[in-house]
C-alpha atoms as a PDB file:
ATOM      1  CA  UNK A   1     -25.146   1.299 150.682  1.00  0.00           C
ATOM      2  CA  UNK A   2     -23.921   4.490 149.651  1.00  0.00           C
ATOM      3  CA  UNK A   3     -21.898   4.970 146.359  1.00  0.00           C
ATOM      4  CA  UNK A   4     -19.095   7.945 146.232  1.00  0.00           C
ATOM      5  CA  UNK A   5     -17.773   9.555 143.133  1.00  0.00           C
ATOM      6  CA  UNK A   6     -14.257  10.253 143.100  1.00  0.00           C
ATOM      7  CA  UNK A   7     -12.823  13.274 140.645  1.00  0.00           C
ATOM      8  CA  UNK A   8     -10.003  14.229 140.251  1.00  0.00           C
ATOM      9  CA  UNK A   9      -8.585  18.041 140.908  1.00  0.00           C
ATOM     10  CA  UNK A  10      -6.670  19.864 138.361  1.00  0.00           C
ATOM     11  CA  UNK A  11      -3.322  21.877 139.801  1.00  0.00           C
ATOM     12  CA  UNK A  12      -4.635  25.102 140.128  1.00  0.00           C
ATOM     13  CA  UNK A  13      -2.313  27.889 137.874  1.00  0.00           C
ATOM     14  CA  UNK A  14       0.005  29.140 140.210  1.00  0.00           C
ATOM     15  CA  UNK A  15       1.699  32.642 139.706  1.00  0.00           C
ATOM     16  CA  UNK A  16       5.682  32.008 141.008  1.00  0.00           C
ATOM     17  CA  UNK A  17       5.951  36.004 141.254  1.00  0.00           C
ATOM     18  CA  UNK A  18       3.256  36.072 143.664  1.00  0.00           C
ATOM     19  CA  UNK A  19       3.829  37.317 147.286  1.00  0.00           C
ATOM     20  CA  UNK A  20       3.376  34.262 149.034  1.00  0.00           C
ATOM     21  CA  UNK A  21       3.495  35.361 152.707  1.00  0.00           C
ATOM     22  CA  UNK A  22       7.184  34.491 154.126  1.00  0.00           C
ATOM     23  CA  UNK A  23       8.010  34.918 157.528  1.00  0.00           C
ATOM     24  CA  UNK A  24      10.356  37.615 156.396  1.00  0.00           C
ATOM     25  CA  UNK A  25       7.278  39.988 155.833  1.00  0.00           C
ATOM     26  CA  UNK A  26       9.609  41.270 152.991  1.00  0.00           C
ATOM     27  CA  UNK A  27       7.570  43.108 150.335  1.00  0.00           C
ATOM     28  CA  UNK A  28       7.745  42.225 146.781  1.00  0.00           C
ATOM     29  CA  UNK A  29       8.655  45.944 145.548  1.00  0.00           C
ATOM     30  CA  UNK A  30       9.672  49.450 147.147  1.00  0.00           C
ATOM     31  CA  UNK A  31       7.617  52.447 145.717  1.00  0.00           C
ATOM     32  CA  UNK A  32       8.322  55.788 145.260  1.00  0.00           C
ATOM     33  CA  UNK A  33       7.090  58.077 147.956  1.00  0.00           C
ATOM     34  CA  UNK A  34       7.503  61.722 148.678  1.00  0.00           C
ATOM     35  CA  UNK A  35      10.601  61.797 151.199  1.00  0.00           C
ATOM     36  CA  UNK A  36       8.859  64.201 153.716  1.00  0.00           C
ATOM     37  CA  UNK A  37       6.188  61.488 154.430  1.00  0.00           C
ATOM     38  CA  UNK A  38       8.157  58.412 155.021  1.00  0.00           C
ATOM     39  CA  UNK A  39       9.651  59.106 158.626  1.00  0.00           C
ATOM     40  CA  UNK A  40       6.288  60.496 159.773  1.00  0.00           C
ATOM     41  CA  UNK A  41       4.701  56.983 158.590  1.00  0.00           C
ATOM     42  CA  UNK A  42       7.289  55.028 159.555  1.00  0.00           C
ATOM     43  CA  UNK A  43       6.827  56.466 163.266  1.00  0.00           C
ATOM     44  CA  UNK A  44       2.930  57.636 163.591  1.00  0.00           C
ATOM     45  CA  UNK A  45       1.861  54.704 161.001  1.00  0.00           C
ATOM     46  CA  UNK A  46       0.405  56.906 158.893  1.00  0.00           C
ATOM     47  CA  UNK A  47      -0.563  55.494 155.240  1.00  0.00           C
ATOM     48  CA  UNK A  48       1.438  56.998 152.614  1.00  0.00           C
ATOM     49  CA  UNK A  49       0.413  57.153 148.878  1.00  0.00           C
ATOM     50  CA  UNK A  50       3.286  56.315 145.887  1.00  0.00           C
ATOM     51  CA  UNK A  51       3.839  57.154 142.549  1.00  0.00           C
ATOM     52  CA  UNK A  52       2.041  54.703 141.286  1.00  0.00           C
ATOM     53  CA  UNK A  53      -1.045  55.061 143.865  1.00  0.00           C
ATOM     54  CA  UNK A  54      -0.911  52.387 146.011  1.00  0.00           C
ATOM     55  CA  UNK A  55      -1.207  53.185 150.103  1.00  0.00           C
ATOM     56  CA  UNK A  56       1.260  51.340 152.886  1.00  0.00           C
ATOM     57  CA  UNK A  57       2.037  52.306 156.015  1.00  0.00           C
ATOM     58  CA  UNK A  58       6.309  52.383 155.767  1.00  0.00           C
ATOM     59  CA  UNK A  59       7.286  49.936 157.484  1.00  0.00           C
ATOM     60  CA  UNK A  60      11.000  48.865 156.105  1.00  0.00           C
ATOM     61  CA  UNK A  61      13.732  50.838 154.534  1.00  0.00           C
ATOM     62  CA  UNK A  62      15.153  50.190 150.624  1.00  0.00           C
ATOM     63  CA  UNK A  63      18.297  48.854 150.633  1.00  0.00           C
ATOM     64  CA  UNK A  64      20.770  49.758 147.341  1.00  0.00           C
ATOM     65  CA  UNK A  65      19.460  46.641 144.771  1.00  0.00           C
ATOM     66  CA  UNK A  66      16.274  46.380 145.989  1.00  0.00           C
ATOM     67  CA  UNK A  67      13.178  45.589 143.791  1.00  0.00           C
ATOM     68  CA  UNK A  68      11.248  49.052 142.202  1.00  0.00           C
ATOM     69  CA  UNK A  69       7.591  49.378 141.261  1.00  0.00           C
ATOM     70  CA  UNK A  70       7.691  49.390 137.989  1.00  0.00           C
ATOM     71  CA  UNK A  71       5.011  51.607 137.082  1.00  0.00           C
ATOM     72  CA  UNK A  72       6.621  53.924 140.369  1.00  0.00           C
ATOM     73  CA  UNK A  73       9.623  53.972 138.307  1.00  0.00           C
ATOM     74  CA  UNK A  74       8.598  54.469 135.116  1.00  0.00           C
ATOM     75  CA  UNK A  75       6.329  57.712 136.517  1.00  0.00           C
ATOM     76  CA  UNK A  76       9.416  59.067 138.357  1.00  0.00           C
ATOM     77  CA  UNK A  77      11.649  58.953 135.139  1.00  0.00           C
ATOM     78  CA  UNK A  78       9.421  61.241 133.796  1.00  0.00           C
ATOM     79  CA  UNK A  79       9.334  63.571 136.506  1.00  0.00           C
ATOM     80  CA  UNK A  80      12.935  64.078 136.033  1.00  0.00           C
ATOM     81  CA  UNK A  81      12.785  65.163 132.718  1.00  0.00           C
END
Protein backbone atom coordinates (compact mmCIF):
# COMPACT_ATOMS: atom_id res chain seq x y z
CA UNK A 1 0.00 0.00 0.00
CA UNK A 2 1.08 3.28 -0.89
CA UNK A 3 1.19 6.20 1.69
CA UNK A 4 0.58 10.01 0.33
CA UNK A 5 1.69 13.13 2.04
CA UNK A 6 -0.62 15.87 1.97
CA UNK A 7 0.83 19.74 2.36
CA UNK A 8 -0.67 22.34 2.37
CA UNK A 9 -0.15 25.50 -0.23
CA UNK A 10 0.38 28.93 0.97
CA UNK A 11 -1.79 31.84 -1.07
CA UNK A 12 0.66 32.97 -3.30
CA UNK A 13 1.23 37.18 -2.87
CA UNK A 14 -0.91 38.58 -5.29
CA UNK A 15 -0.25 42.17 -6.74
CA UNK A 16 -4.14 43.81 -7.10
CA UNK A 17 -2.48 46.50 -9.57
CA UNK A 18 -1.43 43.86 -11.80
CA UNK A 19 -2.80 43.62 -15.42
CA UNK A 20 -4.70 40.64 -15.13
CA UNK A 21 -5.82 39.99 -18.74
CA UNK A 22 -9.65 41.25 -19.08
CA UNK A 23 -11.52 40.72 -22.03
CA UNK A 24 -11.49 44.45 -22.45
CA UNK A 25 -7.74 44.24 -23.62
CA UNK A 26 -7.67 47.70 -21.84
CA UNK A 27 -4.08 48.63 -20.90
CA UNK A 28 -3.14 49.56 -17.49
CA UNK A 29 -1.47 53.07 -18.54
CA UNK A 30 -1.20 55.39 -21.77
CA UNK A 31 2.45 56.59 -22.49
CA UNK A 32 3.75 59.41 -23.98
CA UNK A 33 4.67 59.05 -27.59
CA UNK A 34 5.84 61.42 -30.24
CA UNK A 35 2.45 62.48 -32.07
CA UNK A 36 3.89 61.94 -35.65
CA UNK A 37 4.27 58.16 -34.90
CA UNK A 38 1.01 57.18 -33.45
CA UNK A 39 -1.32 57.19 -36.66
CA UNK A 40 1.43 55.47 -38.68
CA UNK A 41 1.41 52.61 -35.83
CA UNK A 42 -1.93 52.63 -35.28
CA UNK A 43 -2.45 51.81 -39.16
CA UNK A 44 0.94 49.93 -40.43
CA UNK A 45 1.41 48.34 -36.73
CA UNK A 46 4.50 49.67 -36.40
CA UNK A 47 6.10 49.56 -32.70
CA UNK A 48 6.44 52.87 -31.25
CA UNK A 49 8.88 53.77 -28.38
CA UNK A 50 7.57 56.26 -25.22
CA UNK A 51 8.98 58.48 -22.94
CA UNK A 52 9.68 56.21 -20.65
CA UNK A 53 11.10 53.43 -23.22
CA UNK A 54 8.76 50.93 -23.43
CA UNK A 55 7.64 49.65 -27.24
CA UNK A 56 3.67 48.94 -28.24
CA UNK A 57 2.22 48.84 -31.28
CA UNK A 58 -0.88 51.75 -30.76
CA UNK A 59 -3.55 50.10 -30.67
CA UNK A 60 -6.31 52.34 -28.61
CA UNK A 61 -6.74 56.02 -28.23
CA UNK A 62 -6.47 58.05 -24.55
CA UNK A 63 -9.52 59.20 -23.53
CA UNK A 64 -9.55 62.68 -21.15
CA UNK A 65 -8.99 60.81 -17.38
CA UNK A 66 -7.22 58.10 -18.50
CA UNK A 67 -4.33 56.45 -16.52
CA UNK A 68 -0.48 58.09 -17.37
CA UNK A 69 2.86 56.31 -17.11
CA UNK A 70 4.18 57.67 -14.44
CA UNK A 71 7.69 57.75 -15.20
CA UNK A 72 6.21 59.01 -19.07
CA UNK A 73 4.84 61.79 -17.16
CA UNK A 74 7.22 62.71 -14.93
CA UNK A 75 9.94 62.82 -18.13
CA UNK A 76 7.48 64.98 -20.14
CA UNK A 77 7.10 67.61 -17.26
CA UNK A 78 10.49 68.20 -17.67
CA UNK A 79 10.55 68.60 -21.22
CA UNK A 80 8.27 71.44 -20.82
CA UNK A 81 10.33 73.36 -18.76
Amino acid sequence: MKVMSTKTLEKPDVDSDADIGNDDDSPKFFHYVRKNKIAESAVMGNYVVALCGETFPVTKSAKPGSPVCPDCKKIYDRMKK
